[in-house]
PDB file of N, CA and C in Angstrom:
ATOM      1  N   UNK A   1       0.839  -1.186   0.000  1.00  0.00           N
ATOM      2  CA  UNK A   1       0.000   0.000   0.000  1.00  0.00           C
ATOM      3  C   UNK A   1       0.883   1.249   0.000  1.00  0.00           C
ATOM      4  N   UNK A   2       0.646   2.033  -0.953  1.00  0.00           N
ATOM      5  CA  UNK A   2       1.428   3.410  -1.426  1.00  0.00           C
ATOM      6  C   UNK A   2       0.485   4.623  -0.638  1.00  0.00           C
ATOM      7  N   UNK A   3       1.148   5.081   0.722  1.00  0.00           N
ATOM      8  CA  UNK A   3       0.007   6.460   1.523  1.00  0.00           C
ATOM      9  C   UNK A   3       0.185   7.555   0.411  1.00  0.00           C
ATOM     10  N   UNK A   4      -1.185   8.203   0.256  1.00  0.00           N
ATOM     11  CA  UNK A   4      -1.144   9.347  -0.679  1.00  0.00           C
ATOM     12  C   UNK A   4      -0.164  10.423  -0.404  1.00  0.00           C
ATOM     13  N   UNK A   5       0.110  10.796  -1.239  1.00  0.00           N
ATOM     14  CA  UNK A   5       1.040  12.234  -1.508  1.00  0.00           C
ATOM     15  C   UNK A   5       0.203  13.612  -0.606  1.00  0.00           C
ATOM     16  N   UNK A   6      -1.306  13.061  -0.948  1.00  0.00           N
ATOM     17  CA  UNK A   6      -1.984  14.246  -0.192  1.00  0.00           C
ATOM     18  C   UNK A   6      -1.889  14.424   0.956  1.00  0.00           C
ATOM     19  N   UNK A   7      -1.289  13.203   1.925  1.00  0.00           N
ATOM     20  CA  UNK A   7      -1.706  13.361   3.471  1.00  0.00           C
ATOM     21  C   UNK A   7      -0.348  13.683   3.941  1.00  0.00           C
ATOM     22  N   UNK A   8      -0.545  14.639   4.425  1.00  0.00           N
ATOM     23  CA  UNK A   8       0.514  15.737   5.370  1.00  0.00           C
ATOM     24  C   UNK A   8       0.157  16.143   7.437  1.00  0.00           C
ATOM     25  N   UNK A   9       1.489  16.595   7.400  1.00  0.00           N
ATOM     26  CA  UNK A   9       1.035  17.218   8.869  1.00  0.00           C
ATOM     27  C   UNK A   9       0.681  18.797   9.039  1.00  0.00           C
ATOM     28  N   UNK A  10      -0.124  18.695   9.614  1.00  0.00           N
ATOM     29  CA  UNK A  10      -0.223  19.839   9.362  1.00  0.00           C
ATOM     30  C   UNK A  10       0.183  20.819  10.113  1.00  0.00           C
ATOM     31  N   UNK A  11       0.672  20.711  11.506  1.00  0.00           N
ATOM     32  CA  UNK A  11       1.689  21.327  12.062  1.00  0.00           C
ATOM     33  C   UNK A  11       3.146  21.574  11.008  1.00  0.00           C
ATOM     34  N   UNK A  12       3.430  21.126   9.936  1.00  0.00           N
ATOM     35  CA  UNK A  12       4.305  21.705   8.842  1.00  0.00           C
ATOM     36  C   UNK A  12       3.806  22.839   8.316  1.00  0.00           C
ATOM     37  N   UNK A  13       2.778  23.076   7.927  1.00  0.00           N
ATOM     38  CA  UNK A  13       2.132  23.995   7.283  1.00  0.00           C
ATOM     39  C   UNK A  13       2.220  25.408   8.715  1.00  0.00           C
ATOM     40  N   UNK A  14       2.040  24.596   9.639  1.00  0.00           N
ATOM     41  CA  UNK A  14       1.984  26.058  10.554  1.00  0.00           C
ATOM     42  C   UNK A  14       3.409  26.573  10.856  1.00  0.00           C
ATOM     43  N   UNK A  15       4.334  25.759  10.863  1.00  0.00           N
ATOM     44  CA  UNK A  15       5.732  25.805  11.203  1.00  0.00           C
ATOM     45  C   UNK A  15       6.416  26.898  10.414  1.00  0.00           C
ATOM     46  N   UNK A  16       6.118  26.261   8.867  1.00  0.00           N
ATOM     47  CA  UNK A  16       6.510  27.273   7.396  1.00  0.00           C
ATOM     48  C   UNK A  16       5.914  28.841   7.817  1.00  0.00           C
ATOM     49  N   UNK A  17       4.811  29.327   7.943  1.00  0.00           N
ATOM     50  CA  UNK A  17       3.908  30.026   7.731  1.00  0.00           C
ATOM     51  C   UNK A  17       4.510  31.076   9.513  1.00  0.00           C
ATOM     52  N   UNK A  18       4.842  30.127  10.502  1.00  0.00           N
ATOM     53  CA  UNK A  18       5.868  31.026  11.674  1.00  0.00           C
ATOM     54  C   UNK A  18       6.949  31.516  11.004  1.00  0.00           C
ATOM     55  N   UNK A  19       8.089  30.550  10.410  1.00  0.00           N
ATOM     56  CA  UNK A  19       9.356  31.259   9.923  1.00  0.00           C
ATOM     57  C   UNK A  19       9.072  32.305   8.915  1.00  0.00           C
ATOM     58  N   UNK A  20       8.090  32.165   7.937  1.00  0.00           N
ATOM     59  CA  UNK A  20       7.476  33.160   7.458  1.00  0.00           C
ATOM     60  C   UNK A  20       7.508  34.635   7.880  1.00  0.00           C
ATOM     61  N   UNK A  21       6.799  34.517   8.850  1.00  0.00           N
ATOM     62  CA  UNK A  21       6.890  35.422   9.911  1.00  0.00           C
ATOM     63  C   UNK A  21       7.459  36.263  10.431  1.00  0.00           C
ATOM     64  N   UNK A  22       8.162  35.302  10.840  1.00  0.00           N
ATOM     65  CA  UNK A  22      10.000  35.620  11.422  1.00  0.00           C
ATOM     66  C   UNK A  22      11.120  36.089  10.539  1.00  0.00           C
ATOM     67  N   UNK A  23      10.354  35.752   9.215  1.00  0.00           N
ATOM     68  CA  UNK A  23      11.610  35.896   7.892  1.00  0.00           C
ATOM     69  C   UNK A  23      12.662  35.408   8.198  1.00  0.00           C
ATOM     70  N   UNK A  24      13.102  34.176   9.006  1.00  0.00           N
ATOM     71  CA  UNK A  24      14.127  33.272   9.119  1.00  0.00           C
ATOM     72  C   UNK A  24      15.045  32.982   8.207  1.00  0.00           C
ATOM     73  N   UNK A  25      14.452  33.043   6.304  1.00  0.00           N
ATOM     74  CA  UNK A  25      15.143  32.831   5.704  1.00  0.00           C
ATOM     75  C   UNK A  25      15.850  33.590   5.040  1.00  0.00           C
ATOM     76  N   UNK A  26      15.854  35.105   5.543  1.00  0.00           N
ATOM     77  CA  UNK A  26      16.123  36.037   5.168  1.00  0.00           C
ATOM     78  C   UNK A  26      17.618  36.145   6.097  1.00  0.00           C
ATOM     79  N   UNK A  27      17.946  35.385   6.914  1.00  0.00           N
ATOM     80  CA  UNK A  27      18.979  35.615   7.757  1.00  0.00           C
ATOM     81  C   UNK A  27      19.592  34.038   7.952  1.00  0.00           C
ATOM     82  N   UNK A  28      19.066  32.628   7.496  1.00  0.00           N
ATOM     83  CA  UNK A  28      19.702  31.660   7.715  1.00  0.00           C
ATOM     84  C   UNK A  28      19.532  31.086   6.486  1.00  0.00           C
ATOM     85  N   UNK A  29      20.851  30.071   6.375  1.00  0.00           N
ATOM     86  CA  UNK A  29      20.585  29.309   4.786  1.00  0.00           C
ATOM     87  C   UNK A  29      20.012  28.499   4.806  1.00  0.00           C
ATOM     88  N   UNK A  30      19.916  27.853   3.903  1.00  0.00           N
ATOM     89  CA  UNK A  30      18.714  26.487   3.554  1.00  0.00           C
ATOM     90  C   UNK A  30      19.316  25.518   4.327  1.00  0.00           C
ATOM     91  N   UNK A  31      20.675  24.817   4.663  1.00  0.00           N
ATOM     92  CA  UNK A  31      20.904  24.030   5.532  1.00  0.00           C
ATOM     93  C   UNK A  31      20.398  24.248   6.825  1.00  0.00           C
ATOM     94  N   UNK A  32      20.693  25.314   7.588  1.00  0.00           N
ATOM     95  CA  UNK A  32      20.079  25.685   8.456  1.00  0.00           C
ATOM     96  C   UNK A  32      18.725  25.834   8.987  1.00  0.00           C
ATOM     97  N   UNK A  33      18.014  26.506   7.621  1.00  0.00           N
ATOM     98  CA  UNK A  33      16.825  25.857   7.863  1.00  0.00           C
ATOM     99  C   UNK A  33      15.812  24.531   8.190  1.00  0.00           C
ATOM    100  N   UNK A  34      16.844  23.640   7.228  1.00  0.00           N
ATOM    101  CA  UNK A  34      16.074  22.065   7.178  1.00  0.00           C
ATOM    102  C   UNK A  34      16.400  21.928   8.390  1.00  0.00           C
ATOM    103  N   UNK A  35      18.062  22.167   9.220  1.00  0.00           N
ATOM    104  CA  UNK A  35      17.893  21.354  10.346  1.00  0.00           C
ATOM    105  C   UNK A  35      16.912  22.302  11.294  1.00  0.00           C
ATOM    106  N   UNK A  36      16.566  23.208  11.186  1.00  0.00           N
ATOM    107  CA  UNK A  36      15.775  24.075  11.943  1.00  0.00           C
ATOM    108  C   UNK A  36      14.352  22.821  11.903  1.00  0.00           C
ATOM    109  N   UNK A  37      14.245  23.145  10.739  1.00  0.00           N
ATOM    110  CA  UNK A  37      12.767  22.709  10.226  1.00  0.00           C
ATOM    111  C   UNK A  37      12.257  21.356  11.168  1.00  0.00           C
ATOM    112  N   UNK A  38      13.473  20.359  11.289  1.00  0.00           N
ATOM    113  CA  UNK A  38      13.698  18.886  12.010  1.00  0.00           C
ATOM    114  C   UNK A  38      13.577  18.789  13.257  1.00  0.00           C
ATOM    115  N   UNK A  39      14.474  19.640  14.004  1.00  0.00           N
ATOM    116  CA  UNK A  39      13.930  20.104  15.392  1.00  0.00           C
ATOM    117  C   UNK A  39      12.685  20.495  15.634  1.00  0.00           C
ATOM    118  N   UNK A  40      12.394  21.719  14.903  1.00  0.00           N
ATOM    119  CA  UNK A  40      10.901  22.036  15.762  1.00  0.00           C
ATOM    120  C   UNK A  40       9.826  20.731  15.621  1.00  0.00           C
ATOM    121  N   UNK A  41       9.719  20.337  14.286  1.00  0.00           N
ATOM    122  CA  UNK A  41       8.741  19.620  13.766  1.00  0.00           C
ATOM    123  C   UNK A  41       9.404  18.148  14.769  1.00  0.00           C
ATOM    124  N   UNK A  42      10.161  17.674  15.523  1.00  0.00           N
ATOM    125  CA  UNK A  42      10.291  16.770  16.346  1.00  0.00           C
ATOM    126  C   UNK A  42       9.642  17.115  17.555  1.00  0.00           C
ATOM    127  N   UNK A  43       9.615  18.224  17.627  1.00  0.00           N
ATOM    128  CA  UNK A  43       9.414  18.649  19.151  1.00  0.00           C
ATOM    129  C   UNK A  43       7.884  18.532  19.220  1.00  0.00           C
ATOM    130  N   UNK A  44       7.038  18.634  18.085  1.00  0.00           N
ATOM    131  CA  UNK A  44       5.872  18.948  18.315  1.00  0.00           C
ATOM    132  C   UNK A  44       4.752  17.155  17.931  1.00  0.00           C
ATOM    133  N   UNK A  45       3.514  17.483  18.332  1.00  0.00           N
ATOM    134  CA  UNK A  45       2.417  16.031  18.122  1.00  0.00           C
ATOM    135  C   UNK A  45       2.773  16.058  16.417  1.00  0.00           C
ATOM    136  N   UNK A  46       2.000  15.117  15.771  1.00  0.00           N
ATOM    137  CA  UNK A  46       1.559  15.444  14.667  1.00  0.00           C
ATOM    138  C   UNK A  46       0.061  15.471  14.416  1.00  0.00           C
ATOM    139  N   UNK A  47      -0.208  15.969  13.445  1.00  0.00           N
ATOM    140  CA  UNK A  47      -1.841  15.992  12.757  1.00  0.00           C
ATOM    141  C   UNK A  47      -1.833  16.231  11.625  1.00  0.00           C
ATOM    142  N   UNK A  48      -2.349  14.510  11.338  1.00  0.00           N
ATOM    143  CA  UNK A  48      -2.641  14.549  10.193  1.00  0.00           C
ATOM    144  C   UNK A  48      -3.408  14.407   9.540  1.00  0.00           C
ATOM    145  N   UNK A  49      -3.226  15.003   7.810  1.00  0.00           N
ATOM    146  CA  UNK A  49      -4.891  15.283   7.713  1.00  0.00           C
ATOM    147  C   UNK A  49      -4.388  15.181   6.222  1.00  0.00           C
ATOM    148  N   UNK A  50      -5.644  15.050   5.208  1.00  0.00           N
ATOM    149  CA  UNK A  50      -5.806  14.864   3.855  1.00  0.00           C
ATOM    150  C   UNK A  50      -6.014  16.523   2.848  1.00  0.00           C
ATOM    151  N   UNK A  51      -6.618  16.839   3.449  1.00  0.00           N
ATOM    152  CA  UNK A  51      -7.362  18.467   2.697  1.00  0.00           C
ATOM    153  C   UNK A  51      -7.137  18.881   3.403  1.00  0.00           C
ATOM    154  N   UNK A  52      -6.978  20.373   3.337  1.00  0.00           N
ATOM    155  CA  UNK A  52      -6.627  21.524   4.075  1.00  0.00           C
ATOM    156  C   UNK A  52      -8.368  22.081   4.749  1.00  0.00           C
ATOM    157  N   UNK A  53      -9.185  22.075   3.649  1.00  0.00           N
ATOM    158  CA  UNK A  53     -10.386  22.433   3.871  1.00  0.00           C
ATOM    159  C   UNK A  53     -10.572  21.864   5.399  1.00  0.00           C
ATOM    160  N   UNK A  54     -10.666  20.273   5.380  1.00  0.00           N
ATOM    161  CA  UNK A  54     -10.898  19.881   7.083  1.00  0.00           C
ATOM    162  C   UNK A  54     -10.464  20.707   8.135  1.00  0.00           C
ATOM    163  N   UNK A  55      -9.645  21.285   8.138  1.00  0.00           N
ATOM    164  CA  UNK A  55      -9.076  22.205   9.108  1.00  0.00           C
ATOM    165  C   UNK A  55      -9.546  23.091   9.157  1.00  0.00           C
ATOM    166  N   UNK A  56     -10.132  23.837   8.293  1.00  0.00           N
ATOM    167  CA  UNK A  56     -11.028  25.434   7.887  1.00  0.00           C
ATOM    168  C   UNK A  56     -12.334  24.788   9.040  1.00  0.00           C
ATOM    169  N   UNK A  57     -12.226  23.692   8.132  1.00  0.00           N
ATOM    170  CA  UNK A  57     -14.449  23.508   9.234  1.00  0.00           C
ATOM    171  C   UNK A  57     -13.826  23.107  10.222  1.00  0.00           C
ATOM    172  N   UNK A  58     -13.301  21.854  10.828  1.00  0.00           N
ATOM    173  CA  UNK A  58     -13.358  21.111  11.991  1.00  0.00           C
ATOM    174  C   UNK A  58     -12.295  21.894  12.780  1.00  0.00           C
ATOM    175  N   UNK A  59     -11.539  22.633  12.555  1.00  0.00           N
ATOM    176  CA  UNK A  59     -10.713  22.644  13.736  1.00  0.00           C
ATOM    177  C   UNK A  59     -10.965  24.248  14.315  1.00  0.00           C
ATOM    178  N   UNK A  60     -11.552  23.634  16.011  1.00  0.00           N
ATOM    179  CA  UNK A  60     -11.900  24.995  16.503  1.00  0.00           C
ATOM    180  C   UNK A  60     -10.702  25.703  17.029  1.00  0.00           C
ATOM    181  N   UNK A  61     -11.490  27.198  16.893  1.00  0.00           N
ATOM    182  CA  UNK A  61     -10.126  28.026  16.834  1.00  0.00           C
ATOM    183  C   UNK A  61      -9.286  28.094  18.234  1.00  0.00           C
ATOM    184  N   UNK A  62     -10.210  27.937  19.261  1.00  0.00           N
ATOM    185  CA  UNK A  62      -9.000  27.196  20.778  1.00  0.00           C
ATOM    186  C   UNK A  62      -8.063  26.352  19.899  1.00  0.00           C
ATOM    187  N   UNK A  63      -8.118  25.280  19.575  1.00  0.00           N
ATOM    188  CA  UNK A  63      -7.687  24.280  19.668  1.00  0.00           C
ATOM    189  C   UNK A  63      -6.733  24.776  18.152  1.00  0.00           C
ATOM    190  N   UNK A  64      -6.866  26.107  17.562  1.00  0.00           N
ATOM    191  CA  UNK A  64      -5.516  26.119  16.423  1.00  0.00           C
ATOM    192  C   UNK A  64      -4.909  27.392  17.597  1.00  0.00           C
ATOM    193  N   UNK A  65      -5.224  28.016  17.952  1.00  0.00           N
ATOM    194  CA  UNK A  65      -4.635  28.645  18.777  1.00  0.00           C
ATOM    195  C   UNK A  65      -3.581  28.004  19.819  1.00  0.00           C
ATOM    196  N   UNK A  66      -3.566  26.722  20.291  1.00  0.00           N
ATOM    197  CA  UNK A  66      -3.120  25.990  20.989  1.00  0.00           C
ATOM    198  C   UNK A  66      -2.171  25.685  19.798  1.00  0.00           C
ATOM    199  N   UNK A  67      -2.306  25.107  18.885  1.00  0.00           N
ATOM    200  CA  UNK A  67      -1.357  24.538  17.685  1.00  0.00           C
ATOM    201  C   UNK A  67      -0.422  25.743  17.739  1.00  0.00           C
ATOM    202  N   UNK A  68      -0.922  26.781  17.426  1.00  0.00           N
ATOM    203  CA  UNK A  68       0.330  28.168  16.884  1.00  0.00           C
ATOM    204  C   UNK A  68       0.750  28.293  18.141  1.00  0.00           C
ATOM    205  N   UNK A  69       0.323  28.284  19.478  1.00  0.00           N
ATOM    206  CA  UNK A  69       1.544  28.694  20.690  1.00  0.00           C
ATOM    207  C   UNK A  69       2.565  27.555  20.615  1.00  0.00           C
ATOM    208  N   UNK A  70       1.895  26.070  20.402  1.00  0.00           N
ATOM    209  CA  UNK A  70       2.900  24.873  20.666  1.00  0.00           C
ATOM    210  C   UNK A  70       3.933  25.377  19.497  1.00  0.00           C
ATOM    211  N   UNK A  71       3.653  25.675  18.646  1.00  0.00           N
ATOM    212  CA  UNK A  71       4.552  26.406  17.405  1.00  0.00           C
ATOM    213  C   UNK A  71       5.488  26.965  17.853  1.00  0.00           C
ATOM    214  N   UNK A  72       5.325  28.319  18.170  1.00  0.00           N
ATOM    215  CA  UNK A  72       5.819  29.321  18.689  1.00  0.00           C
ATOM    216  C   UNK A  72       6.646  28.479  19.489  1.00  0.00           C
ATOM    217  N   UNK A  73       6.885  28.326  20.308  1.00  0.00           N
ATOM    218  CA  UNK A  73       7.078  27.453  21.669  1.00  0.00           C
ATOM    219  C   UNK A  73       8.641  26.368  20.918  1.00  0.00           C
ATOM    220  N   UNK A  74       8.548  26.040  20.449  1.00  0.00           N
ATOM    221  CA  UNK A  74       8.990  25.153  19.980  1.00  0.00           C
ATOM    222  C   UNK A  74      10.109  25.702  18.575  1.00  0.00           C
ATOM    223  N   UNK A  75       9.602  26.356  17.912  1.00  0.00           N
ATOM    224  CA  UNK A  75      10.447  27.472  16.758  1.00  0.00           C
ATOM    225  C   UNK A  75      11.602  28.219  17.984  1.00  0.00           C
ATOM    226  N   UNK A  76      11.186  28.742  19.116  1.00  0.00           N
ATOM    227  CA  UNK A  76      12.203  29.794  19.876  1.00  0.00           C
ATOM    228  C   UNK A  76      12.891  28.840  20.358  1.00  0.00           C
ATOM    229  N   UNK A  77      12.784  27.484  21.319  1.00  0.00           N
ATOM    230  CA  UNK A  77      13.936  26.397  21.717  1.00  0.00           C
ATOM    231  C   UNK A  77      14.307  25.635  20.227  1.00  0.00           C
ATOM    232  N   UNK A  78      14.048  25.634  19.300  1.00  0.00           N
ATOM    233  CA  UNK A  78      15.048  24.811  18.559  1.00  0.00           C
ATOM    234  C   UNK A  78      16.280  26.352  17.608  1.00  0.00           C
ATOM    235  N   UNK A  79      15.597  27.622  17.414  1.00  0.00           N
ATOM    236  CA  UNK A  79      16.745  28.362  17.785  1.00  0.00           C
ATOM    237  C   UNK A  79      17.623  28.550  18.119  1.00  0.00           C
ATOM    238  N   UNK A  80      17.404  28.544  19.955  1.00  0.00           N
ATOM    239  CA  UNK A  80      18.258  28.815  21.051  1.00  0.00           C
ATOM    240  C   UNK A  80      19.513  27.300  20.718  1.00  0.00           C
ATOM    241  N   UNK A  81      19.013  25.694  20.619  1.00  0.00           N
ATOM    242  CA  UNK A  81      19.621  24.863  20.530  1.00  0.00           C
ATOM    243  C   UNK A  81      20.412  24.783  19.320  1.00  0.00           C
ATOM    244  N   UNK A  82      19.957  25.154  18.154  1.00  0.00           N
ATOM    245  CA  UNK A  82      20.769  25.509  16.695  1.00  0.00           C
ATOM    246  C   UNK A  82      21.599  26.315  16.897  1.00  0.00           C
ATOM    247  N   UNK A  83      21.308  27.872  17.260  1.00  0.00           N
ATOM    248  CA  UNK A  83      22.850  28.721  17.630  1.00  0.00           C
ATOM    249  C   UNK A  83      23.906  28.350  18.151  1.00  0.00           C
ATOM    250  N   UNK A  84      23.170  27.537  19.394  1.00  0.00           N
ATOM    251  CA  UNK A  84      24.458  27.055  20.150  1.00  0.00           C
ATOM    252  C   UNK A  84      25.157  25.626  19.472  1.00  0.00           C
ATOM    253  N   UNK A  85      24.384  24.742  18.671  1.00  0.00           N
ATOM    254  CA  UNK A  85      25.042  23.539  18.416  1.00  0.00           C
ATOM    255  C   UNK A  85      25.318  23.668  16.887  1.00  0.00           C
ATOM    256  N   UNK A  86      24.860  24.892  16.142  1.00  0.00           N
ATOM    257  CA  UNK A  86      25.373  24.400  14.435  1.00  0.00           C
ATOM    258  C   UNK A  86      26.703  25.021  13.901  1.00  0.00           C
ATOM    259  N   UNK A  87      26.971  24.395  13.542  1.00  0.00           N
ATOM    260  CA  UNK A  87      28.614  24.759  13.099  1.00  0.00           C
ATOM    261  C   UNK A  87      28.696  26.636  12.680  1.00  0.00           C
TER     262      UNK A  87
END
């Protein structure tokens, strides 16, 4: 059995859309980023999901609000641990 291409986490999508934010990539390179990217996205649950739409209806906004702090949360310690540990 081949899992679809469509099904993602979607804490990735929120992760991208923080550094975004932050314009991270405006100040670190793409190596840096991926391992950025590896840390946070370790640190956090996953959720996963097929369509993006599901998330528009089902997911109440407590509960994405909770997603973007665990974000947040998690983007500033894998930072702090990258400065200090990447070459």
């Amino acid at each position: 059995m081949k899992i679809s291409d469509d099904i993602h986490n979607y804490y990735e999508k929120l992760v991208v859309q923080h550094f975004a934010a932050l314009k991270l990539e405006e100040t670190y390179d793409a190596d840096f980023m991926a391992d950025l990217t590896c840390v946070v996205l370790n640190q956090l649950p996953t959720r996963y999901i097929r369509h993006e739409v599901d998330m528009a209806f089902y997911l109440p906004a407590s509960e994405r609000f909770e997603m973007e702090s665990k974000v947040k949360v998690a983007v500033s310690k894998a930072l702090e641990f990258m400065k200090q540990h990447h070459d």
